[in-house]
C-alpha atoms as a PDB file:
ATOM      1  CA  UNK A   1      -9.586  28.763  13.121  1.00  0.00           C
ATOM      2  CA  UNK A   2     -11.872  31.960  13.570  1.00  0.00           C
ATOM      3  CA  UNK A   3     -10.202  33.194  10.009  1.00  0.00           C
ATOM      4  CA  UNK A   4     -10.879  29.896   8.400  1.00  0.00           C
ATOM      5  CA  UNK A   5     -14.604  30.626   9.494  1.00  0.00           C
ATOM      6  CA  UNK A   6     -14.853  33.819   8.354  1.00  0.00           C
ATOM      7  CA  UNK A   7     -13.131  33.777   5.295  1.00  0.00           C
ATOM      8  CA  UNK A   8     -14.586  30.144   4.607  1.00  0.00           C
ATOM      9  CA  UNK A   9     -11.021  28.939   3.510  1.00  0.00           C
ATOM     10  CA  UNK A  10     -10.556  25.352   1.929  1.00  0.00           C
ATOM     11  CA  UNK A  11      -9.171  22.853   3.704  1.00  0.00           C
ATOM     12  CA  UNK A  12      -5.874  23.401   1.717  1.00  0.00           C
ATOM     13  CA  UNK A  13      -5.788  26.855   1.928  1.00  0.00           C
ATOM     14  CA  UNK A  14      -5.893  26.661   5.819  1.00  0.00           C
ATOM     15  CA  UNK A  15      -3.274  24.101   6.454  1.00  0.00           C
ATOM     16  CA  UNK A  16      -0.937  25.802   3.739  1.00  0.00           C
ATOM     17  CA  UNK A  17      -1.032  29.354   5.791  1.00  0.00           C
ATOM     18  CA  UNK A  18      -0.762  27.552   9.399  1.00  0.00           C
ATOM     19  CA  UNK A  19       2.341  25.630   7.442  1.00  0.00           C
ATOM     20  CA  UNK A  20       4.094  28.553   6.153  1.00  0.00           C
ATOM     21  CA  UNK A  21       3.564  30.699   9.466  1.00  0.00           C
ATOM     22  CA  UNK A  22       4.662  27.963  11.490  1.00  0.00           C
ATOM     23  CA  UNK A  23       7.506  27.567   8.865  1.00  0.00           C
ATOM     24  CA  UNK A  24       8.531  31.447   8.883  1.00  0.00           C
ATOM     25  CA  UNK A  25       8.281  31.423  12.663  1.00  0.00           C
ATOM     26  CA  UNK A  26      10.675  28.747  13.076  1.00  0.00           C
ATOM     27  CA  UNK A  27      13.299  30.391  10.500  1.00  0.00           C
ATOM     28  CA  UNK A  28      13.129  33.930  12.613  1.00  0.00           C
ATOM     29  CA  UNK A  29      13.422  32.022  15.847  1.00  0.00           C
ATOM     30  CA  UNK A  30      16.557  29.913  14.031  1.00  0.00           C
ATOM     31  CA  UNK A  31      18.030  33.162  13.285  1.00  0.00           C
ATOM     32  CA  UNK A  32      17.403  34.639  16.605  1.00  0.00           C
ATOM     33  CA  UNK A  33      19.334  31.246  17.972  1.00  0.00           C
ATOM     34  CA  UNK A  34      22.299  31.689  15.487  1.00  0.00           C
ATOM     35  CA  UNK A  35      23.046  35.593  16.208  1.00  0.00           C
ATOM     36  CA  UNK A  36      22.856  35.402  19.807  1.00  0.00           C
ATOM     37  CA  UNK A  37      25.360  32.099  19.718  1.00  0.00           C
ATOM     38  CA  UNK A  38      27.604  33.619  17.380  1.00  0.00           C
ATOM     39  CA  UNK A  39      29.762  35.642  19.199  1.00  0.00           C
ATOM     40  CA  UNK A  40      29.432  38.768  17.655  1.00  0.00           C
ATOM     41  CA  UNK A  41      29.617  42.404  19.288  1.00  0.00           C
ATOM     42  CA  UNK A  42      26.046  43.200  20.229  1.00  0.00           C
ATOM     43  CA  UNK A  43      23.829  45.394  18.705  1.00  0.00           C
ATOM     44  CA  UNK A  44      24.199  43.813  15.571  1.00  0.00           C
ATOM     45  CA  UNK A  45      24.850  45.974  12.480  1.00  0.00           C
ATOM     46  CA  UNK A  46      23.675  44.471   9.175  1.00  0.00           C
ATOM     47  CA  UNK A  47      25.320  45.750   6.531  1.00  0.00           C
ATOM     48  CA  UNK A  48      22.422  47.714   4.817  1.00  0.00           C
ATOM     49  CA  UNK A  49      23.083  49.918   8.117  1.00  0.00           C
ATOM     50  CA  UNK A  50      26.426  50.300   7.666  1.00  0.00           C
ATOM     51  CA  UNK A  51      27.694  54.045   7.638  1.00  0.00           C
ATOM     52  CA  UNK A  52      29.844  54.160   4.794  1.00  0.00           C
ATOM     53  CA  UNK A  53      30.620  58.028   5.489  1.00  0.00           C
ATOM     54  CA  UNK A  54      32.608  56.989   8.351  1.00  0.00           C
ATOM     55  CA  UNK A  55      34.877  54.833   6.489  1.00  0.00           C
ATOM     56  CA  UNK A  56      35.160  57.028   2.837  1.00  0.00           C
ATOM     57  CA  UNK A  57      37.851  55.009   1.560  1.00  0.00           C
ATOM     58  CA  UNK A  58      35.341  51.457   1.359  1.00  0.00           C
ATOM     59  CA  UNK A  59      34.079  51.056  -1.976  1.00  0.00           C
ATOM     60  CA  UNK A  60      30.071  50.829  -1.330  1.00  0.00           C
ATOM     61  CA  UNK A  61      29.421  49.423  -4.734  1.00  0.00           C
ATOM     62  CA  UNK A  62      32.611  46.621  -4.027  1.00  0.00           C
ATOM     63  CA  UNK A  63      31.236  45.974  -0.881  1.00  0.00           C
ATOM     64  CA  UNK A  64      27.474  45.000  -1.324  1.00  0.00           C
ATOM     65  CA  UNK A  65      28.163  43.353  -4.684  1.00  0.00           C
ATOM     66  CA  UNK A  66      30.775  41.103  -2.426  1.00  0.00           C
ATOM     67  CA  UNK A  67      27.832  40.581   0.006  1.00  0.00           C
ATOM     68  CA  UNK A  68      24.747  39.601  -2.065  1.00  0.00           C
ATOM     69  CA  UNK A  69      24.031  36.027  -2.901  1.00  0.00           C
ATOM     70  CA  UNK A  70      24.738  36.327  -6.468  1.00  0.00           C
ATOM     71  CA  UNK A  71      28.377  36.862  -5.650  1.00  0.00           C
ATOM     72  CA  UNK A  72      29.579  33.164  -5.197  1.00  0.00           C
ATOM     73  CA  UNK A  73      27.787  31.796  -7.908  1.00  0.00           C
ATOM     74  CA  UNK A  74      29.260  33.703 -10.129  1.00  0.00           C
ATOM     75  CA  UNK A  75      33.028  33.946  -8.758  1.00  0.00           C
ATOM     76  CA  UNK A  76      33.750  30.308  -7.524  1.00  0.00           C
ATOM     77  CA  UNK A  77      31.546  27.808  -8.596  1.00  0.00           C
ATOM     78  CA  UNK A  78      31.918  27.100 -12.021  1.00  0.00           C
ATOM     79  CA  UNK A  79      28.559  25.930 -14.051  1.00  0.00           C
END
């Protein structure tokens, strides 16, 4: 409300940034939910973390192509 004052924000513009923080909040606190039910060996390691010097014989390149979102569309659904 006080930045809506200040910054004299439309009506729209207000209601769209309360919308998308409450929107973002709710996706972090969804993620939060889904790690800490999933079972998984705490801390949690994303892969951009992963050492790959430990394990030399892993293919990096293999590895994060496998893992980004591009990777399905183009190996197993068919357009």
């Amino acid at each position: 409300m006080d930045k809506a004052g200040k910054e004299t924000l439309g009506y729209y513009e207000f209601i769209s940034g309360i919308v998308q923080a409450e929107a973002a909040a709710r996706q972090q606190r969804r993620m939060e939910y889904l790690v800490k039910n999933s079972r998984l060996p705490q801390p949690l390691v994303m892969l951009a973390g992963f050492d790959f010097d430990f394990q030399p014989r892993l293919d990096r390149r293999l590895i994060m192509d496998l893992a980004s979102p591009g990777c399905m569309k183009r190996r197993w659904i068919k357009e």
